[in-house]
Protein backbone atom coordinates (compact mmCIF):
# COMPACT_ATOMS: atom_id res chain seq x y z
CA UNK A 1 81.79 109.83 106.94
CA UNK A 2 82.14 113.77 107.80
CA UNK A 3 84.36 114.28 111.06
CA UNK A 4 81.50 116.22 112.49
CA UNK A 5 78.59 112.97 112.12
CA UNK A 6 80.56 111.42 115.55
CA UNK A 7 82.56 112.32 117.78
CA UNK A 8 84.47 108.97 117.95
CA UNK A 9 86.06 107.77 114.73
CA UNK A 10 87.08 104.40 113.83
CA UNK A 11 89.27 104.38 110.67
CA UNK A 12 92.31 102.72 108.84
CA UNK A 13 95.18 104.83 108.46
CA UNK A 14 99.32 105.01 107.50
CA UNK A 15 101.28 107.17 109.90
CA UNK A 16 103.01 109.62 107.84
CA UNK A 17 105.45 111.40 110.39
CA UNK A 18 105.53 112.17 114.25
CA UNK A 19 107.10 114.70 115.96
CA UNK A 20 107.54 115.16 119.98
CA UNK A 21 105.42 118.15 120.98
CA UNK A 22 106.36 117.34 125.19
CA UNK A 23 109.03 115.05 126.81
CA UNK A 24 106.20 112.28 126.73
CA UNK A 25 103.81 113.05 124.00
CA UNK A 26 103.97 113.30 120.31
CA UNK A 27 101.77 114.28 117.54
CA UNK A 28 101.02 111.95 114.84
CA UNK A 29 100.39 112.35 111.13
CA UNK A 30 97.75 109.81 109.32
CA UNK A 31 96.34 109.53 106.16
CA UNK A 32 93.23 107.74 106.92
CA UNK A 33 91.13 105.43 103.97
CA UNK A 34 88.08 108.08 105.21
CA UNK A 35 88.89 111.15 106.44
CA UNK A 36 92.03 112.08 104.62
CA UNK A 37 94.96 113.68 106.64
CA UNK A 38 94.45 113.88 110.37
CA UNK A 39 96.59 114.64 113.13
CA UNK A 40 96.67 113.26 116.56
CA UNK A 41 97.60 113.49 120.16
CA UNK A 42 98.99 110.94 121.69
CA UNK A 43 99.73 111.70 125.36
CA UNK A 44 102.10 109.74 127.18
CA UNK A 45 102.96 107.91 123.90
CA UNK A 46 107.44 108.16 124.87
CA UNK A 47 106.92 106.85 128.28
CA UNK A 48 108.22 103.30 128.68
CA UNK A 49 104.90 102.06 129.92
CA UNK A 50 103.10 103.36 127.28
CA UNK A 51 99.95 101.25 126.26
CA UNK A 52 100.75 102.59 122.76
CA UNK A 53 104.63 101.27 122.91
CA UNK A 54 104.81 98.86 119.87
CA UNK A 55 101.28 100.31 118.53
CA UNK A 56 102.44 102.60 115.38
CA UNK A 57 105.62 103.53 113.94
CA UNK A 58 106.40 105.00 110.40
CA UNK A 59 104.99 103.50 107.36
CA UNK A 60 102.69 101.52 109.83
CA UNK A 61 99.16 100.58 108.92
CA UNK A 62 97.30 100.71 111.84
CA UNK A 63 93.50 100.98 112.89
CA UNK A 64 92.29 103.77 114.56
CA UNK A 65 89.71 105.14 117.32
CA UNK A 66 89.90 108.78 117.78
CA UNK A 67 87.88 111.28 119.33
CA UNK A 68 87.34 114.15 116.68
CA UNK A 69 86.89 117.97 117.78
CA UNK A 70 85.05 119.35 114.73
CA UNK A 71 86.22 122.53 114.69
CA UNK A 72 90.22 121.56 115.50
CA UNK A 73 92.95 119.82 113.25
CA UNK A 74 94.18 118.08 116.53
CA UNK A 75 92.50 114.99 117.79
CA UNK A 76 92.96 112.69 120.61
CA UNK A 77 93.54 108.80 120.12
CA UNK A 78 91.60 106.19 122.17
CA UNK A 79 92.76 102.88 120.07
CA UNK A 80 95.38 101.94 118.29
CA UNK A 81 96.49 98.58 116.44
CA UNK A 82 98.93 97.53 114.11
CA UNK A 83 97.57 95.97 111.09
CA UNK A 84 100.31 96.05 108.57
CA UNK A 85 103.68 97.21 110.60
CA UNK A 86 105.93 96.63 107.04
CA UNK A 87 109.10 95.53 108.86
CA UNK A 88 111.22 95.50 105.15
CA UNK A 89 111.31 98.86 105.32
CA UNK A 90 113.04 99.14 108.44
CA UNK A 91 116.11 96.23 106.90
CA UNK A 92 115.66 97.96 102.98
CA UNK A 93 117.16 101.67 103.11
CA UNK A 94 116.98 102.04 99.61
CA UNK A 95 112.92 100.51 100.08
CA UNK A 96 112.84 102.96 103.32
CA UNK A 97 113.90 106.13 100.76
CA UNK A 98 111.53 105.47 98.79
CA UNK A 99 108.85 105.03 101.68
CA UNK A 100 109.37 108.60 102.70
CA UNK A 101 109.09 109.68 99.64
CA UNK A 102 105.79 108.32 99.77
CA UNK A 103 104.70 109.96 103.35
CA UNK A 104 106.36 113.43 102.06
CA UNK A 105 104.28 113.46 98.80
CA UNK A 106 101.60 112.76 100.77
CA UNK A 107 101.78 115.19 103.48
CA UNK A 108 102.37 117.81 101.28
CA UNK A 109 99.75 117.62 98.90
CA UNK A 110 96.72 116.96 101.19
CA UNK A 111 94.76 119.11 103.43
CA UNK A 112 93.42 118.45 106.38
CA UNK A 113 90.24 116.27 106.60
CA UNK A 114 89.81 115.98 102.92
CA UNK A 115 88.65 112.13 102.49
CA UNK A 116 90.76 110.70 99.08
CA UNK A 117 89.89 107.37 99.24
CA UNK A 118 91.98 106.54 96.41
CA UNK A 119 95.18 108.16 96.88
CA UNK A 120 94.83 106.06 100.49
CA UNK A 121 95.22 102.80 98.06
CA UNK A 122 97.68 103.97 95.49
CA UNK A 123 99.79 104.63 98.76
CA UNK A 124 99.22 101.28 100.47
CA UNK A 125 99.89 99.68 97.15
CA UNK A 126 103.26 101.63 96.99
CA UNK A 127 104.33 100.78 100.37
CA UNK A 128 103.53 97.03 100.08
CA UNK A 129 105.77 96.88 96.94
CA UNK A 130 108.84 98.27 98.63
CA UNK A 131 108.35 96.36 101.53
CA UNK A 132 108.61 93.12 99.41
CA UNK A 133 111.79 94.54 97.73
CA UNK A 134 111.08 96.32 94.59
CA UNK A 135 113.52 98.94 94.49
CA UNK A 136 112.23 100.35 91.24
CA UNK A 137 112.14 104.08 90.05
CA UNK A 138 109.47 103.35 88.10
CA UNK A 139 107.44 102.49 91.20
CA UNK A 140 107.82 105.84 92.30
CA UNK A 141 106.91 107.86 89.46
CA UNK A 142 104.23 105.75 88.96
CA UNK A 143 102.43 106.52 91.82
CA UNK A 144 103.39 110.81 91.95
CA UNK A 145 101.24 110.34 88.68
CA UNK A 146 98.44 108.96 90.16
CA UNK A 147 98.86 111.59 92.54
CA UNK A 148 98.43 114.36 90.28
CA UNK A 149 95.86 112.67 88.23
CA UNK A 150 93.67 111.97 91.51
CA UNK A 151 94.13 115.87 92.05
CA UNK A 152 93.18 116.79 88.15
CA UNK A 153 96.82 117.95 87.48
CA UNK A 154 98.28 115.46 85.23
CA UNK A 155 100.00 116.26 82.59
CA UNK A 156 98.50 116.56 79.25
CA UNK A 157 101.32 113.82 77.00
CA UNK A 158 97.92 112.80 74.59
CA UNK A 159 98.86 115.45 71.55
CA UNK A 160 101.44 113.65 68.88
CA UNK A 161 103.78 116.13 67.65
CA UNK A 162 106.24 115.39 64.38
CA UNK A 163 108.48 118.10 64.92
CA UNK A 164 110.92 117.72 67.45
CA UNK A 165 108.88 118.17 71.01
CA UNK A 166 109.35 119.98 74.57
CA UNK A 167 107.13 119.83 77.60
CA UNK A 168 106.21 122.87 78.26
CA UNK A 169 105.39 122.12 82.20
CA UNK A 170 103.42 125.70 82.33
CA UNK A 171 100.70 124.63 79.87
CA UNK A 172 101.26 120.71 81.21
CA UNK A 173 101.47 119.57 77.65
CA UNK A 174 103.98 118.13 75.15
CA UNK A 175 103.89 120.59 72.20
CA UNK A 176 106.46 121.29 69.49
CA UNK A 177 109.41 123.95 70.36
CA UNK A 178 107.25 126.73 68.02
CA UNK A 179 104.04 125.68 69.49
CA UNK A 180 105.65 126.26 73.10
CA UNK A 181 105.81 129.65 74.90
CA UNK A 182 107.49 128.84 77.64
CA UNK A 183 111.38 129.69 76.98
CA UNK A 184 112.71 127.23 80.00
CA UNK A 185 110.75 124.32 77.87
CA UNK A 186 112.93 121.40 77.63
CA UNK A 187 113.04 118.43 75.13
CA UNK A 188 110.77 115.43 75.67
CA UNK A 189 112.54 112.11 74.76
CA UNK A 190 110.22 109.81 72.67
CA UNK A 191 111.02 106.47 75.49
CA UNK A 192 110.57 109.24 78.21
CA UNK A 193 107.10 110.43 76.37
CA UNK A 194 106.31 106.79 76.46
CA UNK A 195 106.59 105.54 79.56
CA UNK A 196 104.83 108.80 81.02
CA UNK A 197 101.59 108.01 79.47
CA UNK A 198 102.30 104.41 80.18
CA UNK A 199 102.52 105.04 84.01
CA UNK A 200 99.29 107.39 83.99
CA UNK A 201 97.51 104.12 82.15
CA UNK A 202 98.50 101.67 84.52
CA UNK A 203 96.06 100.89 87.06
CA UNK A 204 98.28 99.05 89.42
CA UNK A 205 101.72 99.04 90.94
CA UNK A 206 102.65 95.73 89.37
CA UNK A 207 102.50 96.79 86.15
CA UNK A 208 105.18 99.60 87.08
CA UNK A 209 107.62 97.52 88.85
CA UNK A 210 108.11 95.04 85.45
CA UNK A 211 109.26 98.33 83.82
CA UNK A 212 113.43 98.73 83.44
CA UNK A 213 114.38 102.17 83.36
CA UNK A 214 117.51 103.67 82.28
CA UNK A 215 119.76 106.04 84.29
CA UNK A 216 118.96 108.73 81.81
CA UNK A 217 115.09 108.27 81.61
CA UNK A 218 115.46 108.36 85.20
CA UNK A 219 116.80 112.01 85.51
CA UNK A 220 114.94 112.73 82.12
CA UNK A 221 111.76 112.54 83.77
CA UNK A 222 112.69 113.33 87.45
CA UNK A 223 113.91 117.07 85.66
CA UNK A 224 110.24 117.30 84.49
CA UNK A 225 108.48 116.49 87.18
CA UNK A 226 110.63 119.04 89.32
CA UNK A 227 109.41 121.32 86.64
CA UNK A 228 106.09 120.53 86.57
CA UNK A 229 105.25 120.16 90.46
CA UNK A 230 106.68 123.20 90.83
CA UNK A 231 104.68 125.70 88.75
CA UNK A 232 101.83 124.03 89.49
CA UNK A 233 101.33 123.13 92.88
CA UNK A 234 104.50 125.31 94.28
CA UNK A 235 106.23 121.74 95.71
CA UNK A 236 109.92 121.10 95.71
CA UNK A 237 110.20 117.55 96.77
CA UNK A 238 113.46 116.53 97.55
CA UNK A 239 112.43 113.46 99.01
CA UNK A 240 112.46 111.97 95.54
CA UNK A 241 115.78 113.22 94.40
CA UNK A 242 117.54 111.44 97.34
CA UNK A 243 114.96 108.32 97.31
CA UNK A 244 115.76 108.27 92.88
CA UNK A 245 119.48 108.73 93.63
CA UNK A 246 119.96 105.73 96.20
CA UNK A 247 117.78 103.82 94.47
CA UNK A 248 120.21 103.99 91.29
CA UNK A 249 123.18 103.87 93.04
């Protein structure tokens, strides 16, 4: 449903990030299952009689009524509930690293009001698996390549090449070193090859977390996703070099 068909929105949504825009009221950050990214006002929201004390927090799913002002990217909130409040984050800090990671990927990727119904799932699925403990690298690569496959950016790893290989993260392909024109092309480990197109074929989360990666495959394929996100969508995400490094510590 288009923001504009009602003023008053009812929808499910993770809170991304807040930040305090008074010394009483903040300004939250939702990915909704409908609407994609919104932002909110929530006035009052610090106060310690808030009706929204206890309501949201980070990583929260929560259900939603907000009045929406068609032509703004700030709405105001009329309901709020908890649905899924994921308290394992908050006693995991490895899981919680890995949470943000999440949010940030999110956040950055999607524009306001653009419904992505599936990313909203991929996401939820995430979450729920590091609340429940699985500290897993795998877990989040996984799910930044359902990112970029929801967004038509994945990366090409279909071609077989006998000679020895690169990724060449301009073209988004694994080609052979004379096929590649891209001098900064690095080498493309066969296991690391492998579980790439693995993790773009799985369709769930569980499937990811039975995977056991090694410290190597995990910076192998961190490097190239650096790489790749960065040509192509102009994203440094640091978030996953800190959630990667505590989670191999």
């Amino acid at each position: 449903m288009s923001l504009l068909a009602d003023p008053i929105v009812k929808d499910e949504a993770l809170v991304l990030r807040w930040f305090p825009v008074t010394d009483s009221s903040r300004v939250v950050v939702w990915f909704t299952s409908e609407h994609g990214r919104i932002s909110t006002l929530i006035k009052g929201s610090m106060r310690p009689k808030s009706w929204m004390l206890g309501q949201y927090d980070l990583f929260y799913t929560c259900e939603l009524l907000f009045y929406a002002k068609a032509n703004e990217d700030l709405h105001l909130i009329r309901e709020c509930s908890p649905l899924i409040p994921r308290p394992g984050l908050r006693k995991n800090w490895r899981a919680c690293a890995g949470a943000s990671f999440v949010a940030d990927l999110l956040y950055r990727i999607s524009p306001p009001r653009a419904a992505a119904g599936e990313l909203y799932t991929f996401a939820t699925q995430t979450l729920n698996q590091l609340e429940a403990g699985q500290i897993n690298p795998a877990l989040l690569f996984w799910f930044e390549l359902k990112v970029l496959d929801d967004l038509g950016l994945a990366p090409d790893l279909t071609q077989n090449v006998n000679s020895p290989a690169v990724f060449d993260y301009r073209a988004g392909r694994n080609l052979s070193a004379e096929q590649s024109a891209n001098p900064e092309s690095r080498p493309l480990s066969n296991g690391c090859l492998s579980l790439l197109r693995n993790f773009l074929e799985m369709d769930s989360p569980e499937q990811a977390v039975r995977l056991r990666l090694q410290t190597d495959q995990i910076r192998e394929i961190s490097r190239h996703l650096d790489n790749f996100s960065e040509w192509h969508l102009d994203l440094r995400l640091p978030s996953r070099a800190k959630a990667l490094e505590l989670m191999i510590r």
